[in-house]
Protein backbone atom coordinates (compact mmCIF):
# COMPACT_ATOMS: atom_id res chain seq x y z
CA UNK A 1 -8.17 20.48 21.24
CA UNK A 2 -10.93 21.92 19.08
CA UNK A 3 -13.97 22.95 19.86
CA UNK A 4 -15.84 20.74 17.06
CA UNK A 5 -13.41 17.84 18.36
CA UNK A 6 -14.84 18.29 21.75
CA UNK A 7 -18.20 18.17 20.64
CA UNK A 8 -17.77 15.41 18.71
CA UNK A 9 -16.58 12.97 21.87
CA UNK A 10 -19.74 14.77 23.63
CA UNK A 11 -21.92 13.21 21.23
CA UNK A 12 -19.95 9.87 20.61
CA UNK A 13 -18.78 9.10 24.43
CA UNK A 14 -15.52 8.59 22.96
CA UNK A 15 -13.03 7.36 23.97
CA UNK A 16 -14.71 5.55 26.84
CA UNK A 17 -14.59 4.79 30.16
CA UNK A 18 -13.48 0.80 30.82
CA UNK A 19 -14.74 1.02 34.23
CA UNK A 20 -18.20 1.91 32.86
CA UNK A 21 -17.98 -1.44 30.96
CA UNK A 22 -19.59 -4.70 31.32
CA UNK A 23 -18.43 -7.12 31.45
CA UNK A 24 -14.90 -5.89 31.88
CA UNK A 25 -12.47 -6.44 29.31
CA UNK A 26 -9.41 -8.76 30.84
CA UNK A 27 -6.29 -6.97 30.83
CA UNK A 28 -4.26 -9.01 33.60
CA UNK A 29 -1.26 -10.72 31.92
CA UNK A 30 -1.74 -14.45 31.77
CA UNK A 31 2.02 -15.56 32.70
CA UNK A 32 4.44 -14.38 35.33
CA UNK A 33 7.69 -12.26 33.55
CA UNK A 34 10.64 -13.20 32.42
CA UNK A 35 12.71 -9.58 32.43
CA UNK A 36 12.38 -9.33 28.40
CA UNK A 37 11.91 -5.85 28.85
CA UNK A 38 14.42 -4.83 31.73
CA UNK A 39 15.66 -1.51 32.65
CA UNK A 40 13.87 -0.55 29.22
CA UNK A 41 11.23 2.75 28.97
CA UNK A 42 8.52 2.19 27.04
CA UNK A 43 5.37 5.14 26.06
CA UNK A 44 2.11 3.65 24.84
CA UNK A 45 -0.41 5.77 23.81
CA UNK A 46 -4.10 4.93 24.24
CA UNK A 47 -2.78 3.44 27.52
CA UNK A 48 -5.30 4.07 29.95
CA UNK A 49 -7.92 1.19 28.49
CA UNK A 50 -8.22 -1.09 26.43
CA UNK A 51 -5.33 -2.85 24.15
CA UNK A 52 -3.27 0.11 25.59
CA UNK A 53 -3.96 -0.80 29.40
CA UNK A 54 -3.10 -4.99 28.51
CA UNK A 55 0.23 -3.53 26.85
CA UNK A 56 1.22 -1.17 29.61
CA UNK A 57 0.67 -4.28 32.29
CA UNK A 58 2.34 -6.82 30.22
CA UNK A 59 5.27 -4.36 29.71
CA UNK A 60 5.85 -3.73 33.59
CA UNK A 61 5.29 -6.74 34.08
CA UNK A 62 8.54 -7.83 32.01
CA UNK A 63 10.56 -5.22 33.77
CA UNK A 64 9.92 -1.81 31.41
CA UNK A 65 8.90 1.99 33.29
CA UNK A 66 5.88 3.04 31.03
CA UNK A 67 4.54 6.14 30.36
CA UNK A 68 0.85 6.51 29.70
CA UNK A 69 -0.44 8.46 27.26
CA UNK A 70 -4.22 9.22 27.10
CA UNK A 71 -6.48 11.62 25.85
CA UNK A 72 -9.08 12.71 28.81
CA UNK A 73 -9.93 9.03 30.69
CA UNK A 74 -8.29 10.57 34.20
CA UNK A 75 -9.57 7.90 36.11
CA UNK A 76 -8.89 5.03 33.76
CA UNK A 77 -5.38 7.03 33.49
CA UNK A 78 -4.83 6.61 37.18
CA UNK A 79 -6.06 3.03 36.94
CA UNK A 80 -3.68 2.13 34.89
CA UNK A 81 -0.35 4.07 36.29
CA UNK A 82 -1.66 1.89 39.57
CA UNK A 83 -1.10 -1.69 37.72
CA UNK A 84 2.13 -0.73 36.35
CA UNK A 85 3.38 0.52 40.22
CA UNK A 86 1.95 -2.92 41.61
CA UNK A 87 4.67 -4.52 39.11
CA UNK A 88 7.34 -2.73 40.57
CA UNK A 89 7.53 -0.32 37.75
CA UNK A 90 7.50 3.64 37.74
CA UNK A 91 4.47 4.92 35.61
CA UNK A 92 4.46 8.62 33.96
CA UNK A 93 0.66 9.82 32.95
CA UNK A 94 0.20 12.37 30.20
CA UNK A 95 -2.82 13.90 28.53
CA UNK A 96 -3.56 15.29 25.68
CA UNK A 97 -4.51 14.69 22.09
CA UNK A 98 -2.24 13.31 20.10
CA UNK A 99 -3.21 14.78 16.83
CA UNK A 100 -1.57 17.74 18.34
CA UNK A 101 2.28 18.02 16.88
CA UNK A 102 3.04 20.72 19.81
CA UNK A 103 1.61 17.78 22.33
CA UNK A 104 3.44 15.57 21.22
CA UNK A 105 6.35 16.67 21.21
CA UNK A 106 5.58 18.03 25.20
CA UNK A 107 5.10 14.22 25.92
CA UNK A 108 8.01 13.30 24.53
CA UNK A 109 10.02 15.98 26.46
CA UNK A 110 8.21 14.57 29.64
CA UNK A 111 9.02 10.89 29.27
CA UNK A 112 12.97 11.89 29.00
CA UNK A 113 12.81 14.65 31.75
CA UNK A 114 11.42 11.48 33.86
CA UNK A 115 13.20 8.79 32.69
CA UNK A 116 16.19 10.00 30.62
CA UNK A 117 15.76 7.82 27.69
CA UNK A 118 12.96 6.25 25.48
CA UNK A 119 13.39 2.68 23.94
CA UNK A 120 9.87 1.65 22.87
CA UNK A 121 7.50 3.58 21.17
CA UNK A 122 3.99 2.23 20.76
CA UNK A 123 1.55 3.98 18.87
CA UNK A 124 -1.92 2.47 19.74
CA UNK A 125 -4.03 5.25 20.08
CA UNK A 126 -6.87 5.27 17.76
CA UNK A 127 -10.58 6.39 17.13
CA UNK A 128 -13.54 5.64 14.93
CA UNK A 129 -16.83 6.47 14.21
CA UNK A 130 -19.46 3.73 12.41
CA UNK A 131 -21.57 5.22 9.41
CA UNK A 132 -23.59 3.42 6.96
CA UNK A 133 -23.11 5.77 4.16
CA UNK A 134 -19.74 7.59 3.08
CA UNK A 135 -21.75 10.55 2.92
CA UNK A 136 -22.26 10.45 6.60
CA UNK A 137 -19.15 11.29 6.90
CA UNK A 138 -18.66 14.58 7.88
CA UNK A 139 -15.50 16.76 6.87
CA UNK A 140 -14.45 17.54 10.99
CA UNK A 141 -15.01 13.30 11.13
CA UNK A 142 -13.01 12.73 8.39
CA UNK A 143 -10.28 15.22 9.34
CA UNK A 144 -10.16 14.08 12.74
CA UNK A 145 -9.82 10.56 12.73
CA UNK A 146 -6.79 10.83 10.10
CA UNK A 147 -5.71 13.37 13.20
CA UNK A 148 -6.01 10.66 15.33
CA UNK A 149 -5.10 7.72 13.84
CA UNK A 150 -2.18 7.88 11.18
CA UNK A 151 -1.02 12.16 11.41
CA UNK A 152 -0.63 11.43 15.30
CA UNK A 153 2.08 8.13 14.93
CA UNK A 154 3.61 10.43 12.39
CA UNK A 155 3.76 13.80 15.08
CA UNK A 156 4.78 11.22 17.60
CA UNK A 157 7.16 8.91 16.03
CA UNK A 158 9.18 12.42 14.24
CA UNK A 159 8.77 13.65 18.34
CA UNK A 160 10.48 10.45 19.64
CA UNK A 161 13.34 9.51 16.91
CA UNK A 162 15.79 11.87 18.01
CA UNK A 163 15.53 9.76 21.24
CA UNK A 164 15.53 6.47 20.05
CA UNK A 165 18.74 4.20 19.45
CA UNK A 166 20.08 1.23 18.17
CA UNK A 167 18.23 -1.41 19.82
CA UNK A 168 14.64 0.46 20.02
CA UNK A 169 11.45 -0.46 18.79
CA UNK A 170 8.43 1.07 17.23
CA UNK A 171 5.03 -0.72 17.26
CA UNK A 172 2.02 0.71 15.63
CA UNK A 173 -1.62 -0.79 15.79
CA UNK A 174 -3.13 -1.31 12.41
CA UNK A 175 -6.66 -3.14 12.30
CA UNK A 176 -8.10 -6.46 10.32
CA UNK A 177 -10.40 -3.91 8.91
CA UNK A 178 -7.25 -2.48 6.67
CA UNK A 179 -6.71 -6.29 5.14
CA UNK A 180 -10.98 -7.08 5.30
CA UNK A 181 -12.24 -3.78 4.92
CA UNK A 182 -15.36 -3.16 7.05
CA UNK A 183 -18.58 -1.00 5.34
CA UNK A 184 -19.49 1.26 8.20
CA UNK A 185 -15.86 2.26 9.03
CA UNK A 186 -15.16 3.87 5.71
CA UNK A 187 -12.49 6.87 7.19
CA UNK A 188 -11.33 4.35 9.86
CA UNK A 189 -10.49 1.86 7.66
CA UNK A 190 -8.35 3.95 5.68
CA UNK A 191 -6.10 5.03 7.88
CA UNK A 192 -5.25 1.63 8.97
CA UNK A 193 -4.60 1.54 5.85
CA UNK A 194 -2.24 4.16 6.00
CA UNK A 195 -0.75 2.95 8.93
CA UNK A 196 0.42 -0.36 7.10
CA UNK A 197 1.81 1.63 4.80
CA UNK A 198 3.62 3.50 7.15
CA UNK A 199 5.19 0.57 9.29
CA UNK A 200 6.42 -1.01 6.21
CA UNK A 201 8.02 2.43 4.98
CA UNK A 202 9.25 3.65 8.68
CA UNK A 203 11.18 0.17 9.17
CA UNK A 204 13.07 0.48 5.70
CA UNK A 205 13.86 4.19 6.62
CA UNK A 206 15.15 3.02 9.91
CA UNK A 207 16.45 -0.23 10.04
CA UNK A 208 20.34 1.16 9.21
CA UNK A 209 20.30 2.46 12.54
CA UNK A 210 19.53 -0.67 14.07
CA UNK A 211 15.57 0.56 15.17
CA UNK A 212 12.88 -2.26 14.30
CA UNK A 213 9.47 -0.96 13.23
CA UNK A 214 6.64 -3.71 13.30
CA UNK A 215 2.79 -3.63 13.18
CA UNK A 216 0.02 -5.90 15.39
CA UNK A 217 -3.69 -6.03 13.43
CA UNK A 218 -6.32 -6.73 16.24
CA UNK A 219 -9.79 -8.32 15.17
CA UNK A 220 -12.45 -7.44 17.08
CA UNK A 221 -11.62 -6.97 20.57
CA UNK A 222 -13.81 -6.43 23.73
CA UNK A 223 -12.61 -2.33 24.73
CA UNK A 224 -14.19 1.12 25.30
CA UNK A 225 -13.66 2.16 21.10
CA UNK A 226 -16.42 -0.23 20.13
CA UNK A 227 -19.30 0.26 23.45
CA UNK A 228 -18.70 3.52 23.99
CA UNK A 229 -19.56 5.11 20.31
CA UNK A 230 -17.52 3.19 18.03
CA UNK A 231 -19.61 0.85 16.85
CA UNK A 232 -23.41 0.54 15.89
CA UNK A 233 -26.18 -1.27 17.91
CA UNK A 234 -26.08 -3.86 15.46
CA UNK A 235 -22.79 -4.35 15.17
CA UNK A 236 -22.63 -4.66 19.18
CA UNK A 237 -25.07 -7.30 19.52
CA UNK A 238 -22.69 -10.23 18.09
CA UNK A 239 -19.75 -8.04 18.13
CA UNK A 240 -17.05 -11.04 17.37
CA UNK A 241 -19.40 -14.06 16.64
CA UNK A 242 -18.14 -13.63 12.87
CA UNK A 243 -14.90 -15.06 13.57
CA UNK A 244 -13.60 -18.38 13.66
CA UNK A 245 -13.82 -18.48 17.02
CA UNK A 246 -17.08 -17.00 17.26
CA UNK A 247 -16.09 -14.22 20.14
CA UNK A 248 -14.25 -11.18 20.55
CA UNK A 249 -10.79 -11.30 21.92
CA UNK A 250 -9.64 -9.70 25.13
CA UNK A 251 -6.74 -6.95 25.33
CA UNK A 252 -4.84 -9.96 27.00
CA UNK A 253 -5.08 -11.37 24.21
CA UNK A 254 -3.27 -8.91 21.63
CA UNK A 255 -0.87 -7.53 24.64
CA UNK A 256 1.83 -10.38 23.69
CA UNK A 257 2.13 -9.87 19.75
CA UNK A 258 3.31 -6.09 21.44
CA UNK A 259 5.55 -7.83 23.71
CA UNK A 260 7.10 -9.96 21.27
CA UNK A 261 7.80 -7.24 18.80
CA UNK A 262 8.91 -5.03 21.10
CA UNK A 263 12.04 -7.23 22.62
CA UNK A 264 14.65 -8.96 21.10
CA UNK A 265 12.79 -12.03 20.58
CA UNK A 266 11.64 -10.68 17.41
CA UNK A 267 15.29 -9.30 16.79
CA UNK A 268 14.84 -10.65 13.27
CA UNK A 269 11.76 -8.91 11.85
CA UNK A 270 11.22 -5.27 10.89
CA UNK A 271 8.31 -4.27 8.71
CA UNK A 272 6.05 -7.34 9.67
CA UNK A 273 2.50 -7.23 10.74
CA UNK A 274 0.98 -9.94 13.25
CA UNK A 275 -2.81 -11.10 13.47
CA UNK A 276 -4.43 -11.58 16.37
CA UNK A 277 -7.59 -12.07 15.14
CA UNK A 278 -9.58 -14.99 16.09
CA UNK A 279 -8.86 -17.01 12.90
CA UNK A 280 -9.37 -14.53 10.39
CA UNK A 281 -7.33 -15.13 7.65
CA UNK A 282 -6.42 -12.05 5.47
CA UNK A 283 -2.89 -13.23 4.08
CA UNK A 284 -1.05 -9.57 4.92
């Protein structure tokens, strides 16, 4: 990790800590399982809090070992491996950043020394910083959160194929901003963007050997990104009242759109994006 990319989540108190927040966002899974994801092995990145945390849970819960990737939350880390052990499930922890290719391909290694086989790949991990002004934007911002957000699922994804058969499934978190665009989240925005992109073009590339790539596009939703540096004041104070439903959604919320794409009940549909939004509508 650089030194300018250290400073940077100095100054921004990124990524977060979720058990500095309140109120807490909800990450318990809302139904009891159904084995949809037995004797599978999933890794999530950005699993510690967050959407990442509601996916890991919801994944144990339906039968799959998960291994958490994070960049430097320890204790939300632990947190998490915790919840996926009280489902019966074996839990792997890993940190590091994942705009590092030589990371991730260390994770990777990890996750099949431990579990001897990978069969969902989620690629959640993401970061953003608000400015009102493109030129705000630094160059290290700039460079860093296309690190983060899209050159990471790529050093990840390349990392994990070798591993992943017929039968697997990729999942990558794009945003509502890609579809809505959103003023103070210029750099951010664009690498959903990319990410889109990227889903779509993955699942063609891979679909002949029988891996599914799809896409979930969260609205906003109540975790560390937006609190903890993310976001601006103003944007905080009715963070969510602009949707339909006039609130921001929980990570139990958006868990299940991971779920479904991720086991064969979406067995049908490669290259898709779902919306859990709270009624936006942004026909992508």
């Amino acid at each position: 990790m650089s030194s300018s990319y250290e400073e940077m989540i100095r100054e921004d108190g990124l990524p977060g800590h979720e058990s500095k927040l309140d109120p807490k966002p909800e990450w318990e899974p809302r139904y009891p399982g159904s084995g949809r994801l037995e004797g599978r092995v999933a890794l999530v990145t950005g699993a510690d809090s967050g959407i990442g945390r509601a996916v890991a849970a919801l994944y144990a819960r339906e039968g799959a070992d998960v291994a958490i990737l994070y960049l430097c939350e320890h204790d939300d880390a632990q947190k998490t491996a915790e919840i996926v052990k009280a489902e019966g499930r074996e839990a792997l922890t890993i940190a590091g950043d994942i705009g590092d290719k030589a990371f991730c391909e260390n994770a990777v290694a990890q996750v099949i020394d431990r579990f001897g086989k990978l069969d969902i790949l989620v690629n959640n991990a993401g970061e953003q910083h608000p400015d009102k002004d493109i030129t705000d934007i630094t160059e290290d911002q700039l460079r860093r959160t296309f690190q983060t957000n899209i050159f990471g699922m790529f050093f990840l994804t390349q990392a994990a194929r070798p591993h992943l058969k017929d039968g697997a499934a990729i999942v990558n978190c794009t945003s509502v901003t890609m579809y809505q665009g959103a003023s103070e989240l210029l750099d951010y925005s664009s690498t959903k963007g990319a990410i889109t992109a990227f889903t779509r073009s993955l699942s063609e590339n891979l679909i002949k050997h029988g891996i599914r790539v799809n896409a979930v596009a969260p609205g906003p939703i109540w975790t560390p990104l937006n609190p903890c540096g993310g976001a601006s004041e103003e944007k905080l104070e009715h963070f969510g009242e602009s949707t339909p439903m006039g609130r921001p959604g929980q990570p139990n919320e958006v868990a299940p759109a991971f779920l479904f794409l991720a086991c064969q009940d979406a067995s049908y549909m490669t290259g898709q994006v779902l919306h859990p939004n709270g009624g936006m509508i942004v026909n992508g």
